[in-house]
Protein backbone atom coordinates (compact mmCIF):
# COMPACT_ATOMS: atom_id res chain seq x y z
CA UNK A 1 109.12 176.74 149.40
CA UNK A 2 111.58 179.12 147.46
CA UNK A 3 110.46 181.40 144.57
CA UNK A 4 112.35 179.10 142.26
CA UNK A 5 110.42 176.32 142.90
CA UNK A 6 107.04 177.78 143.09
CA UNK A 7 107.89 178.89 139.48
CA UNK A 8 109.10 175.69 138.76
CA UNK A 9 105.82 173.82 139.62
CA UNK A 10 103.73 176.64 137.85
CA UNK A 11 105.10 176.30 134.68
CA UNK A 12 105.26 172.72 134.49
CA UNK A 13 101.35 172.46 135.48
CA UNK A 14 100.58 174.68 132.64
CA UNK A 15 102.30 172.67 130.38
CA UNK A 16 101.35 169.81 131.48
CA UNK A 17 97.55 170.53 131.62
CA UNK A 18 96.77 173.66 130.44
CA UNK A 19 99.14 172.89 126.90
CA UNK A 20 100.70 175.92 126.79
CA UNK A 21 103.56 176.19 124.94
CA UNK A 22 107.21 176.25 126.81
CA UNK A 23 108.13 178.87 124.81
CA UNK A 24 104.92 180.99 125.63
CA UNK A 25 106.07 181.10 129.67
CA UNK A 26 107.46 184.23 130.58
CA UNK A 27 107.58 186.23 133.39
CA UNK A 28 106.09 188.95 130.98
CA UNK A 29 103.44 186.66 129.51
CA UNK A 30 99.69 187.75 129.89
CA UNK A 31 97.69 184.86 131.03
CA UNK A 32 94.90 185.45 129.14
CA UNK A 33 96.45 187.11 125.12
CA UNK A 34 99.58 184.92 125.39
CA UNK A 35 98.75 181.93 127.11
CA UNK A 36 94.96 182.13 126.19
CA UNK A 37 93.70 181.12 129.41
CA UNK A 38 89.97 181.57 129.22
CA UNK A 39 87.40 181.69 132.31
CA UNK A 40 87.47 177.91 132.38
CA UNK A 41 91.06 177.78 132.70
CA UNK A 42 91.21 179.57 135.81
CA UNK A 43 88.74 177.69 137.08
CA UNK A 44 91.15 174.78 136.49
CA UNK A 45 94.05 177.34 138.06
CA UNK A 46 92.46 177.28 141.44
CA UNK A 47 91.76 173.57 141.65
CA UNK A 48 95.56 173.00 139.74
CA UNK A 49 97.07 175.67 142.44
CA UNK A 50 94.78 174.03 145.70
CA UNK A 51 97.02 170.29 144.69
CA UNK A 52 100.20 171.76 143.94
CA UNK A 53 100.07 174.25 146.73
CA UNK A 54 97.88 173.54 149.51
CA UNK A 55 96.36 177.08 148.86
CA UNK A 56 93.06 178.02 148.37
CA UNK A 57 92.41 181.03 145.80
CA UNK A 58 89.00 182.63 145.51
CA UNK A 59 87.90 185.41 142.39
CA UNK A 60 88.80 188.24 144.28
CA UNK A 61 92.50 186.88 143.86
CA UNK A 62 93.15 187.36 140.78
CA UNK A 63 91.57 191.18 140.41
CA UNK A 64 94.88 192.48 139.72
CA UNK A 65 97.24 188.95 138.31
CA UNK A 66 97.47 189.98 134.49
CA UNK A 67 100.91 188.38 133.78
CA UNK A 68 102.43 185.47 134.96
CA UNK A 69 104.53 187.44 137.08
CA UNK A 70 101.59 188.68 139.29
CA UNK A 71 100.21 184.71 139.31
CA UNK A 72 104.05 183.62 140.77
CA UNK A 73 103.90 186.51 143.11
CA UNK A 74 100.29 185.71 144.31
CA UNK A 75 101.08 182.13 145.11
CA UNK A 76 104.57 183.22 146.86
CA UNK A 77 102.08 185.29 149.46
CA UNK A 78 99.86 182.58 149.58
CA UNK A 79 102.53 180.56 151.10
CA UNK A 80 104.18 183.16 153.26
């Protein structure tokens, strides 16, 4: 799966069922201030990323995703 498409499924996902706004989804975006995803939410990440993906994604994960950048380039190595 190519970087475009992985990006592609992410941002239609949290659209689709996290309601952020299209315009909110950038690269640069902070997943928490911009597109106010709360504990919950990424609770709902790993279970949204495990049917999308195939991937599995456990706490330790996400120590270091703070944009959406670092959450496209985290599910790219998944998949490598």
């Amino acid at each position: 799966m190519n970087k475009e498409v992985i990006i592609e499924k992410i941002d239609d996902f949290l659209i689709d069922e996290f309601e952020v706004e299209s315009d909110d989804i950038s690269p640069e975006a902070n997943l928490k201030e911009t597109l106010g995803l709360d504990s919950l939410d990424f609770v709902d990440l790993v279970v949204a990323v495990e049917s999308n993906f195939g991937v599995k994604l456990v706490g330790e994960d996400f120590v270091n995703i703070i944009t959406l950048q670092n959450f496209y380039d985290l599910i790219e190595r998944k998949l490598a």
